[in-house]
C-alpha atoms as a PDB file:
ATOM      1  CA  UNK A   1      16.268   0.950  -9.360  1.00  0.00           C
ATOM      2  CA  UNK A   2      13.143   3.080 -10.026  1.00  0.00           C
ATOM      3  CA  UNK A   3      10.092   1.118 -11.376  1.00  0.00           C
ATOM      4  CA  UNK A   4       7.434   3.023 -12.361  1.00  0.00           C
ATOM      5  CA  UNK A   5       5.198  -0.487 -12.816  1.00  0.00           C
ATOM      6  CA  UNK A   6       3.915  -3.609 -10.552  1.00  0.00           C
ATOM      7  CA  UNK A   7       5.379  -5.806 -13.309  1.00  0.00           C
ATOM      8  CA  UNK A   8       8.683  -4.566 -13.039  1.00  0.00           C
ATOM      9  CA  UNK A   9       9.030  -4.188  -9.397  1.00  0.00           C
ATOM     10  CA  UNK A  10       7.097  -7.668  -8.843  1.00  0.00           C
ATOM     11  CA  UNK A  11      10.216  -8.836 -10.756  1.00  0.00           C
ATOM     12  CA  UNK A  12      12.852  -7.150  -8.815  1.00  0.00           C
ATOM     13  CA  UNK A  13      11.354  -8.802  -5.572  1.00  0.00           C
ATOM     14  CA  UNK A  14      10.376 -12.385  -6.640  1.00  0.00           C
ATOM     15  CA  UNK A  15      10.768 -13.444  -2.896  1.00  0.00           C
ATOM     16  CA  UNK A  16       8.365 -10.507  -1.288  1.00  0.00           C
ATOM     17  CA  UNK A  17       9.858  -8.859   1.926  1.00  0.00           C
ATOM     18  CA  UNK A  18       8.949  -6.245   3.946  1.00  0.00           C
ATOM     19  CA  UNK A  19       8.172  -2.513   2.070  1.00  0.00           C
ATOM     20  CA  UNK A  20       8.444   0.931   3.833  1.00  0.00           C
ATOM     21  CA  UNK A  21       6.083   3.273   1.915  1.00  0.00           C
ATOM     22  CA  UNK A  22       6.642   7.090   2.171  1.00  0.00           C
ATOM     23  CA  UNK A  23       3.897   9.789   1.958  1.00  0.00           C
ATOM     24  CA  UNK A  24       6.002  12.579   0.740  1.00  0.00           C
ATOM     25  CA  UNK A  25       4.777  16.011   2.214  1.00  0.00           C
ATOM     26  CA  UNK A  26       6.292  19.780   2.640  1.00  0.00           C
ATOM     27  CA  UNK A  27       7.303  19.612   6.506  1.00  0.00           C
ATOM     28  CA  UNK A  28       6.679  15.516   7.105  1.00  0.00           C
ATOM     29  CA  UNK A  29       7.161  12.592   5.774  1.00  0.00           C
ATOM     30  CA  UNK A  30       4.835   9.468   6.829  1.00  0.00           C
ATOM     31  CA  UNK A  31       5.992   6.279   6.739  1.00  0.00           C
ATOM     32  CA  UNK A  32       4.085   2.829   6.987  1.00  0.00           C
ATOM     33  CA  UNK A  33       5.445  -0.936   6.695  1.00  0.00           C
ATOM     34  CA  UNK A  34       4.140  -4.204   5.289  1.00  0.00           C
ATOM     35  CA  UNK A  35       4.896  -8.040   6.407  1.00  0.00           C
ATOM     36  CA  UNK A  36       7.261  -9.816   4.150  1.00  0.00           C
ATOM     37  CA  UNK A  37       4.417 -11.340   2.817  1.00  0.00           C
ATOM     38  CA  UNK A  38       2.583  -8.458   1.593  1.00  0.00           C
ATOM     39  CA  UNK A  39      -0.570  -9.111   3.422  1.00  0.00           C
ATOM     40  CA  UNK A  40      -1.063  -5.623   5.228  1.00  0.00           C
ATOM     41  CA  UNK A  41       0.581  -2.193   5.494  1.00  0.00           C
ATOM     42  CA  UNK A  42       0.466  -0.175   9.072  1.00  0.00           C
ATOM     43  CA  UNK A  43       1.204   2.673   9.463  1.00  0.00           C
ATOM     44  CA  UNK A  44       4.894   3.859  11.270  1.00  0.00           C
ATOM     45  CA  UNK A  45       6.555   6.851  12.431  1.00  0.00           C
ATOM     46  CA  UNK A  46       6.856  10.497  10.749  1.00  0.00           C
ATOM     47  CA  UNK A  47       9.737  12.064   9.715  1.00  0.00           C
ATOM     48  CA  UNK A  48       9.535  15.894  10.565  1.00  0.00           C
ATOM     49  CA  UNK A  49      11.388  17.426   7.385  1.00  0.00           C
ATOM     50  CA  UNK A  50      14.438  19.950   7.669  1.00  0.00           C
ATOM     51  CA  UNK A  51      17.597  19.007   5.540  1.00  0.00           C
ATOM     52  CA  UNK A  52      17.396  16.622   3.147  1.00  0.00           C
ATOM     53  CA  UNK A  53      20.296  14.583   4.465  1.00  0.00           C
ATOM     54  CA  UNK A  54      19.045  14.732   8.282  1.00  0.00           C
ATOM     55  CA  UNK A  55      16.184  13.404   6.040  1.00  0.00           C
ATOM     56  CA  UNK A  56      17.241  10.797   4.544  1.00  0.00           C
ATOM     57  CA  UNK A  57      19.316   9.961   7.816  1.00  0.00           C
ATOM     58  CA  UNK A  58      16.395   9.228   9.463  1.00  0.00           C
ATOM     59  CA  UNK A  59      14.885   7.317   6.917  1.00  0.00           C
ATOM     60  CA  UNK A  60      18.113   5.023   7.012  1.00  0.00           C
ATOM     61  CA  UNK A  61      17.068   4.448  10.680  1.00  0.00           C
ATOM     62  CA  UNK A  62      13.742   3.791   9.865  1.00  0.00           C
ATOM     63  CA  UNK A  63      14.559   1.116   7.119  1.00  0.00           C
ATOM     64  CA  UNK A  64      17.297  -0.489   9.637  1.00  0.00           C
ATOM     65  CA  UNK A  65      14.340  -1.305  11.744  1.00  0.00           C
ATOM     66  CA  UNK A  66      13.349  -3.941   9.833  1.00  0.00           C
ATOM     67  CA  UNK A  67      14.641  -6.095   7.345  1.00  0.00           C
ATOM     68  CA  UNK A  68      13.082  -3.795   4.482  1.00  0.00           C
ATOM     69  CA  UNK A  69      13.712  -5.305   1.130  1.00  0.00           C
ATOM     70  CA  UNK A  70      12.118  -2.046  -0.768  1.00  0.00           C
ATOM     71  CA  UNK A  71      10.619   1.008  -0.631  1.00  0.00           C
ATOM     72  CA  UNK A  72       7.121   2.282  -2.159  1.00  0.00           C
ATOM     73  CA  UNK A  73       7.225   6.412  -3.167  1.00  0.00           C
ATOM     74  CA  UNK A  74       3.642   8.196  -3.519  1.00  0.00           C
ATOM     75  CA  UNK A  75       3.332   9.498  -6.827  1.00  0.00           C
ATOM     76  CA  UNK A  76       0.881  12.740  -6.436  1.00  0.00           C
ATOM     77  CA  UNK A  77      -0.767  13.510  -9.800  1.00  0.00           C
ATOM     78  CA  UNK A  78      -3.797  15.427 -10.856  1.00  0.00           C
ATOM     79  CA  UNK A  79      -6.827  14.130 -10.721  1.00  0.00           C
ATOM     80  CA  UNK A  80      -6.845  13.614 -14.610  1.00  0.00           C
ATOM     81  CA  UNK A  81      -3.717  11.350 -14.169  1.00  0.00           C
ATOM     82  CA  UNK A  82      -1.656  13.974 -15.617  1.00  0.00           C
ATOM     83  CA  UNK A  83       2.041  15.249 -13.293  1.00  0.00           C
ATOM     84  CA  UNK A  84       2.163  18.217 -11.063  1.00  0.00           C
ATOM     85  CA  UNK A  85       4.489  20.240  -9.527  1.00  0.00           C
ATOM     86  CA  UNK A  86       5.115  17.736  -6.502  1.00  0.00           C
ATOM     87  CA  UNK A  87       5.286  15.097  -8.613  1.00  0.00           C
ATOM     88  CA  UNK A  88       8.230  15.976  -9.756  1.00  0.00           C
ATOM     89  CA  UNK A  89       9.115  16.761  -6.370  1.00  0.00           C
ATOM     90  CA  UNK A  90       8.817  13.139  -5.596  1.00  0.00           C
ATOM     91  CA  UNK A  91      10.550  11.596  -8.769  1.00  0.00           C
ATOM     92  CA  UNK A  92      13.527  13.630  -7.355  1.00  0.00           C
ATOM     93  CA  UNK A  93      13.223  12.216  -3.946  1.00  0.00           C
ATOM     94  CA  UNK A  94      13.187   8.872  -5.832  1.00  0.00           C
ATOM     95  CA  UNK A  95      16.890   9.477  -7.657  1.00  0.00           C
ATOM     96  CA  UNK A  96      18.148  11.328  -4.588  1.00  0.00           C
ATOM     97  CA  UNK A  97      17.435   8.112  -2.297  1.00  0.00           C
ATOM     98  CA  UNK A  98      18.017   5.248  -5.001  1.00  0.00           C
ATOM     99  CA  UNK A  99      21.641   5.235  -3.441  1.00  0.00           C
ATOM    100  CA  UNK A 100      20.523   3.155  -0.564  1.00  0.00           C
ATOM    101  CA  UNK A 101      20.300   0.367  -2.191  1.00  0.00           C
ATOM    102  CA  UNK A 102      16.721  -0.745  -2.459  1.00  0.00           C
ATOM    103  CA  UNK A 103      13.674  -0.718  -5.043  1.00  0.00           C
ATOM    104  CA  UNK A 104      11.587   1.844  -5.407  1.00  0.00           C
ATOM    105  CA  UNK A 105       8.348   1.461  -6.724  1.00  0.00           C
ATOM    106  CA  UNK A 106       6.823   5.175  -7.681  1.00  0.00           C
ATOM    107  CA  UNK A 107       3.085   4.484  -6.842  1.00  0.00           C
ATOM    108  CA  UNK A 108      -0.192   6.352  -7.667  1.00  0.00           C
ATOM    109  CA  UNK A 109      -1.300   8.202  -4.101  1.00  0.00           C
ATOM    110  CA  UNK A 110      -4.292  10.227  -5.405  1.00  0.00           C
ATOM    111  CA  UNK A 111      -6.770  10.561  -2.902  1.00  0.00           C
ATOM    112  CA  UNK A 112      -4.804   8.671  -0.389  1.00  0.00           C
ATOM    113  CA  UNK A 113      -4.701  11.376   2.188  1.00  0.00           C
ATOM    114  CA  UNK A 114      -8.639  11.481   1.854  1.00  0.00           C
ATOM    115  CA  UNK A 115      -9.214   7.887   2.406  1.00  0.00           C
ATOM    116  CA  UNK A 116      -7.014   7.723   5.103  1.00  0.00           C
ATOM    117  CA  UNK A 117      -8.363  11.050   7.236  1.00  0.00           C
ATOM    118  CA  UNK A 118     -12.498   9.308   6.001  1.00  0.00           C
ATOM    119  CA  UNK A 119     -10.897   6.258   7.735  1.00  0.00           C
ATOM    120  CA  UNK A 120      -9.998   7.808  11.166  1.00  0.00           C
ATOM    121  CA  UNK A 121     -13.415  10.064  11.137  1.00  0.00           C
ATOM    122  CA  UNK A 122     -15.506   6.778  10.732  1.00  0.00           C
ATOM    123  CA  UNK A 123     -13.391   5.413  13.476  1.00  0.00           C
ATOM    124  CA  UNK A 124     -13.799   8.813  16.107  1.00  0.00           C
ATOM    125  CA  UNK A 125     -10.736  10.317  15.897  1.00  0.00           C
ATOM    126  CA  UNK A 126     -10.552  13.671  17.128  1.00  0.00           C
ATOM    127  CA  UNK A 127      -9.205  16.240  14.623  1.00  0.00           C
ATOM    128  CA  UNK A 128      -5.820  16.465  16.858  1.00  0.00           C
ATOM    129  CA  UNK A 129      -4.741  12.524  16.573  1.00  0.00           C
ATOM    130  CA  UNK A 130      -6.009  12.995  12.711  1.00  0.00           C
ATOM    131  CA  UNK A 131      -3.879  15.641  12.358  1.00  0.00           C
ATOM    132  CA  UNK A 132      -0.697  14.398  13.784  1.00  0.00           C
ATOM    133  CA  UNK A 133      -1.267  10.838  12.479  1.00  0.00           C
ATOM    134  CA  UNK A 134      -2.638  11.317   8.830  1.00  0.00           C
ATOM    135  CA  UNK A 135       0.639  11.251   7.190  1.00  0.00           C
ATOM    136  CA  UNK A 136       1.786   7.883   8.439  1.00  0.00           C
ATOM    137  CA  UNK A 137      -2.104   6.797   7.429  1.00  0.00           C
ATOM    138  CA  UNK A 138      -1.594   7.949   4.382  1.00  0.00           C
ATOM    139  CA  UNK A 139       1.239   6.138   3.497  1.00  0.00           C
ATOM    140  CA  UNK A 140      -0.163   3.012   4.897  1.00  0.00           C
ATOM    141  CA  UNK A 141      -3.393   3.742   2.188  1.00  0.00           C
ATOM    142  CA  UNK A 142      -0.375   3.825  -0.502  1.00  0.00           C
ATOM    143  CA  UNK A 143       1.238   0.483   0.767  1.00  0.00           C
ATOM    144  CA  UNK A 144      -1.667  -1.563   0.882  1.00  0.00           C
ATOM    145  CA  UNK A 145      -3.059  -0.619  -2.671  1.00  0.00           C
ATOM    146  CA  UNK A 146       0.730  -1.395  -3.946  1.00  0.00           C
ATOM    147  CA  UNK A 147       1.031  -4.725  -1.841  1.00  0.00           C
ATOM    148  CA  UNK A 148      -2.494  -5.494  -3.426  1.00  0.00           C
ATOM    149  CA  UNK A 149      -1.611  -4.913  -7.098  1.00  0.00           C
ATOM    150  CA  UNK A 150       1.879  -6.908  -6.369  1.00  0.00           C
ATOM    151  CA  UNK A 151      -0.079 -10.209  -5.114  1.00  0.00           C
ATOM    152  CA  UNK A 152      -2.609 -10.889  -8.110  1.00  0.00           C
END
């Protein structure tokens, strides 16, 4: 199931559990995970994109590492709120992995990547760990403004 609102996918997991967000980019994919009781995200591993299904394959593994009850998609639109090209992009990740089983909640990532690299300047990262860890902060940016919308 897709759920494009907190409502919805509130309702689809009455009982929390832990989510696996996904930053969706050209060559990588970051991931991050939440406790079951959607109190903080971290951020995880990154998935170094080639073929979609040695793709997804790894994001089975990544899911089996944890008891993940669902999974939270950024959603990159303009500025204005309006879809973009990679947008789409992502709503077809979404039906390509709804197969496995799990909710996905298609979430809101503007300016995520921003907050997250502001994040690891104000805490003295050099540009090389920002660079190879963004993604996976990223994603963790995404999870925690989901798992805060999904606890009011």
């Amino acid at each position: 199931m897709i759920c494009t609102s907190v409502a919805e996918y509130r309702e689809v997991l009455p009982n929390g559990g832990v989510l696996i967000a996904l930053d969706l980019g050209t060559n990588t994919i970051g991931t991050a995970f939440c406790d079951a009781g959607w109190s903080f995200a971290s951020p995880s591993g990154l998935i170094r994109r080639t073929k979609f299904t040695k793709d997804k394959a790894l994001l089975v593994a990544a899911i089996a590492t944890r008891e993940t009850k669902g999974i939270v998609l950024g959603l990159p639109l303009n500025m204005d709120g309006s879809e973009s090209p990679r947008s789409q992009s992502s709503r077809s990740f979404a039906v390509n992995i709804k197969d496995l089983g799990l909710p996905i909640l298609l979430w809101d990532e503007r300016l995520s990547t921003v907050a997250a690299e502001r994040f690891m300047i104000e805490a003295d990262m050099s540009r090389a760990k920002r660079a190879e860890r963004i993604d996976s902060a990223a994603a963790a940016h995404i999870l925690q403004g989901a798992i805060d919308a999904l606890v009011v």
